[in-house]
PDB file of N, CA and C in Angstrom:
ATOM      1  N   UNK A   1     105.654 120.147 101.417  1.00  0.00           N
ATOM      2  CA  UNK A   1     105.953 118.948 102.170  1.00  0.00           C
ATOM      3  C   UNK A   1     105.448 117.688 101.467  1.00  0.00           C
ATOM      4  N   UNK A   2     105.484 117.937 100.441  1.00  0.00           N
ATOM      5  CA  UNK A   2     104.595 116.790  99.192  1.00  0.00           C
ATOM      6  C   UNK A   2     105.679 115.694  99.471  1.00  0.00           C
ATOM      7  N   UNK A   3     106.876 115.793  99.318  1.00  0.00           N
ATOM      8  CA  UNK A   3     107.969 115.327  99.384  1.00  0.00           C
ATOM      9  C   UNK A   3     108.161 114.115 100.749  1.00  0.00           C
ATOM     10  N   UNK A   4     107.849 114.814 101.600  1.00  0.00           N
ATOM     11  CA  UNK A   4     107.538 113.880 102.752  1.00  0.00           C
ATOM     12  C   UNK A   4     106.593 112.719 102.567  1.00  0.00           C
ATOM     13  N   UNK A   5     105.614 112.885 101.902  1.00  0.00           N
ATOM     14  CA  UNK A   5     104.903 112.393 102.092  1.00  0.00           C
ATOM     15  C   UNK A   5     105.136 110.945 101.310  1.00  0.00           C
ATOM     16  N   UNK A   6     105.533 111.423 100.123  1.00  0.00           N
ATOM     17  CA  UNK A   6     106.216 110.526  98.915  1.00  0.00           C
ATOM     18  C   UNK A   6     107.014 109.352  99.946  1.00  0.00           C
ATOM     19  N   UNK A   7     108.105 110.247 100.460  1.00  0.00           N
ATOM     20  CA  UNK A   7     109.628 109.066 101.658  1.00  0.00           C
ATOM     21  C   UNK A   7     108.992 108.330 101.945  1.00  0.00           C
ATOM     22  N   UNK A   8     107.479 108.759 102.789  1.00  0.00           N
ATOM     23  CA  UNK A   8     106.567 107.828 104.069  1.00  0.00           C
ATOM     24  C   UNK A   8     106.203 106.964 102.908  1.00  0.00           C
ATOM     25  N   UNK A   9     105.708 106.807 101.889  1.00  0.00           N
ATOM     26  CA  UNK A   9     104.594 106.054 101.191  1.00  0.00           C
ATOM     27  C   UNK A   9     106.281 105.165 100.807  1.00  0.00           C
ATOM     28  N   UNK A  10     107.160 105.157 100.163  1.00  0.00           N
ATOM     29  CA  UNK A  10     108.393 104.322  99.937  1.00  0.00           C
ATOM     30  C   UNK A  10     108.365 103.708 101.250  1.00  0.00           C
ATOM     31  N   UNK A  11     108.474 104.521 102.343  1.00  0.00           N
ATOM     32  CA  UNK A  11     109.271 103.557 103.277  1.00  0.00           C
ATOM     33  C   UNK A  11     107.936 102.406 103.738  1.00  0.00           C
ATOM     34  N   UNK A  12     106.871 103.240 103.709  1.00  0.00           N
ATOM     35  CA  UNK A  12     105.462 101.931 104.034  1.00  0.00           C
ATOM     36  C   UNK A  12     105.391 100.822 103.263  1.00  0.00           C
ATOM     37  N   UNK A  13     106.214 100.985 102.020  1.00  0.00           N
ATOM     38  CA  UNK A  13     105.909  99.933 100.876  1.00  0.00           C
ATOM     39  C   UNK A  13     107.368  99.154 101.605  1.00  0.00           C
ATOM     40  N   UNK A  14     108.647  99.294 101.402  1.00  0.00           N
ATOM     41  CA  UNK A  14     109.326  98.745 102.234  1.00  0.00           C
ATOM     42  C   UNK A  14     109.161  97.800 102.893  1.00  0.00           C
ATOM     43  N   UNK A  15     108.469  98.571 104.118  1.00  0.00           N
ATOM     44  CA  UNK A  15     107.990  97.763 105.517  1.00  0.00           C
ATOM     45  C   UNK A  15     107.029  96.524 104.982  1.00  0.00           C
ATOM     46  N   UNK A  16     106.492  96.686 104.282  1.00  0.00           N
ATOM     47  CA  UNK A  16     105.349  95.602 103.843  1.00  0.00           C
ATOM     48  C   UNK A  16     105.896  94.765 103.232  1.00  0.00           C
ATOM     49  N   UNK A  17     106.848  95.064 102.255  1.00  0.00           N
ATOM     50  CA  UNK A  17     107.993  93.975 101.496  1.00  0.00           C
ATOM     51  C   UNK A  17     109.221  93.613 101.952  1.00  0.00           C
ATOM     52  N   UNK A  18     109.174  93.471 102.953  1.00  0.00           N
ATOM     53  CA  UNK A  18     110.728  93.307 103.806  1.00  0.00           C
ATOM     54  C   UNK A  18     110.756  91.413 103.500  1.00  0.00           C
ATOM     55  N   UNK A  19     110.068  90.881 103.183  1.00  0.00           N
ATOM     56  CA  UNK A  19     110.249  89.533 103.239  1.00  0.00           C
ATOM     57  C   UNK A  19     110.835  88.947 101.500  1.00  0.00           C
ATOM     58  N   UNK A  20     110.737  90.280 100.576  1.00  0.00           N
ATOM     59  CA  UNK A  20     110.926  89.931  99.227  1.00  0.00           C
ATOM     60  C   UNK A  20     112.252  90.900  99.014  1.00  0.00           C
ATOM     61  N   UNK A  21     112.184  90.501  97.324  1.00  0.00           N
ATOM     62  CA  UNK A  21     113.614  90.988  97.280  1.00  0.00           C
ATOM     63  C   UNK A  21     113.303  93.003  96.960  1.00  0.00           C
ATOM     64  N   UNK A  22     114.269  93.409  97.210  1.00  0.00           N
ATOM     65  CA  UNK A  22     114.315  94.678  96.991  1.00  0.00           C
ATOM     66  C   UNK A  22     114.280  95.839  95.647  1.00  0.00           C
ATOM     67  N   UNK A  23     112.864  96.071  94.841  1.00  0.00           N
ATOM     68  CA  UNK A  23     112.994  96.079  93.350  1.00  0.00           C
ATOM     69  C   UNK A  23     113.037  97.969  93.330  1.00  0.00           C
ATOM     70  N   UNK A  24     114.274  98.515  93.529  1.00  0.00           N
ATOM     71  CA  UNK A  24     114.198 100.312  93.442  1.00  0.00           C
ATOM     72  C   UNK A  24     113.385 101.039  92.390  1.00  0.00           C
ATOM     73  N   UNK A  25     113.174 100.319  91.039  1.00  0.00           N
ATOM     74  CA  UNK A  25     112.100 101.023  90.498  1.00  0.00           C
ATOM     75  C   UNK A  25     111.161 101.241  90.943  1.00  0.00           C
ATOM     76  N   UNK A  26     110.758 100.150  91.484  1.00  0.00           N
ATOM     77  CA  UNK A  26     109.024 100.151  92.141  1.00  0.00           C
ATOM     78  C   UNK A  26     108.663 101.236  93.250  1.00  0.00           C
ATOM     79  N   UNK A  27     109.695 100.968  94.288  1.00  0.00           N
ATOM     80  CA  UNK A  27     109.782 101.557  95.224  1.00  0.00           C
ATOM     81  C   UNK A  27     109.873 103.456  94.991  1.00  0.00           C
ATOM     82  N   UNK A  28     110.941 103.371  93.873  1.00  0.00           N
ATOM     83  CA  UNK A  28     111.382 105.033  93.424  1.00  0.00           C
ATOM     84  C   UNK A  28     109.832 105.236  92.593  1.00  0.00           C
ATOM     85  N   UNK A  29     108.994 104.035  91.891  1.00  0.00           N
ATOM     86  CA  UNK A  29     107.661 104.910  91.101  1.00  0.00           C
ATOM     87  C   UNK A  29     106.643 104.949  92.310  1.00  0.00           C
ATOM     88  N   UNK A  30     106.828 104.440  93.519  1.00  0.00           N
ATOM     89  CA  UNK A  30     105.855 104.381  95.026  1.00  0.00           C
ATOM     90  C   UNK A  30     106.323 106.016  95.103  1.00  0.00           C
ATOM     91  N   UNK A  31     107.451 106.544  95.619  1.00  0.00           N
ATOM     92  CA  UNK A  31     107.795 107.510  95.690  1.00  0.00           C
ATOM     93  C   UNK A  31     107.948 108.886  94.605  1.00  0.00           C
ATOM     94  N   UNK A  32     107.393 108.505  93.849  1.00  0.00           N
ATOM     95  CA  UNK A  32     107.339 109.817  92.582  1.00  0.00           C
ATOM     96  C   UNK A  32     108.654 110.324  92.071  1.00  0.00           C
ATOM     97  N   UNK A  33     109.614 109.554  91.832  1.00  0.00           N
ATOM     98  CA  UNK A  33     110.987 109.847  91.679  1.00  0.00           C
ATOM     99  C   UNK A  33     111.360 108.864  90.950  1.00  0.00           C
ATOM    100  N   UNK A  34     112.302 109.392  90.219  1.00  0.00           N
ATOM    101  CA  UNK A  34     113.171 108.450  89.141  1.00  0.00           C
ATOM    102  C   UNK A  34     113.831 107.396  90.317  1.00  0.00           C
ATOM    103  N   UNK A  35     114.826 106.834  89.180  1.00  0.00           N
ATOM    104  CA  UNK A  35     115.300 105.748  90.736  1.00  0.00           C
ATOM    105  C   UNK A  35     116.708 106.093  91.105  1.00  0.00           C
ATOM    106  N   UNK A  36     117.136 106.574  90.053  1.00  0.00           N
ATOM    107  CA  UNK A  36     118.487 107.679  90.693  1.00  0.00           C
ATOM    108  C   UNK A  36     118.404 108.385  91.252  1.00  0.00           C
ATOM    109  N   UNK A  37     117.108 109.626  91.707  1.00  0.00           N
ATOM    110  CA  UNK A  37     117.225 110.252  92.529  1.00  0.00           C
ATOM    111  C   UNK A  37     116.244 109.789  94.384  1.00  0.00           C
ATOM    112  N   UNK A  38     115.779 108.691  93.885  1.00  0.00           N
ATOM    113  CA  UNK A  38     115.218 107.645  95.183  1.00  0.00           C
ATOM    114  C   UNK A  38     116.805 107.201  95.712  1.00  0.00           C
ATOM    115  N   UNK A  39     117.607 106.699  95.108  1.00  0.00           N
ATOM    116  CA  UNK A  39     118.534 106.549  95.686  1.00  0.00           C
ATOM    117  C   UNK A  39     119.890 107.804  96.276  1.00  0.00           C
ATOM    118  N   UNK A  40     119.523 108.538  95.657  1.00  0.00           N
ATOM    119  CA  UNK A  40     120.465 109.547  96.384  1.00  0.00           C
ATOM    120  C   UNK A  40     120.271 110.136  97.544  1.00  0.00           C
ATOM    121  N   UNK A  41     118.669 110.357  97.926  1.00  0.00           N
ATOM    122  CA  UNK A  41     117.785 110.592  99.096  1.00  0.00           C
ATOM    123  C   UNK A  41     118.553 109.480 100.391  1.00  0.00           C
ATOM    124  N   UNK A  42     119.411 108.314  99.866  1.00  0.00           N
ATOM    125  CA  UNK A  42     119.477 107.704 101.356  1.00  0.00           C
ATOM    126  C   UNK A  42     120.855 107.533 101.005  1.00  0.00           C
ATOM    127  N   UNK A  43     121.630 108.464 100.240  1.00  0.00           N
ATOM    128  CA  UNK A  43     122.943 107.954 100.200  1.00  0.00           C
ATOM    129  C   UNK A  43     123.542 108.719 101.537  1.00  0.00           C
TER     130      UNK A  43
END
């Protein structure tokens, strides 16, 4: 469930940056995932 835990820590970073612009690397290296596969997770 490592995996879960990774989503929660992306989506907490998210929530905290909702006022800036949206940078998927950052977010996909918050989450331990390349950024192609951060993005396939919410396709």
């Amino acid at each position: 469930m490592e995996w879960i835990k990774r989503l929660n820590n992306a989506i907490n970073y998210i929530e905290e940056h909702l006022n800036e612009e949206v940078d998927y690397n950052q977010i996909a290296a918050v989450a331990c995932c390349s950024t192609y596969l951060f993005q396939r997770m919410f396709a």
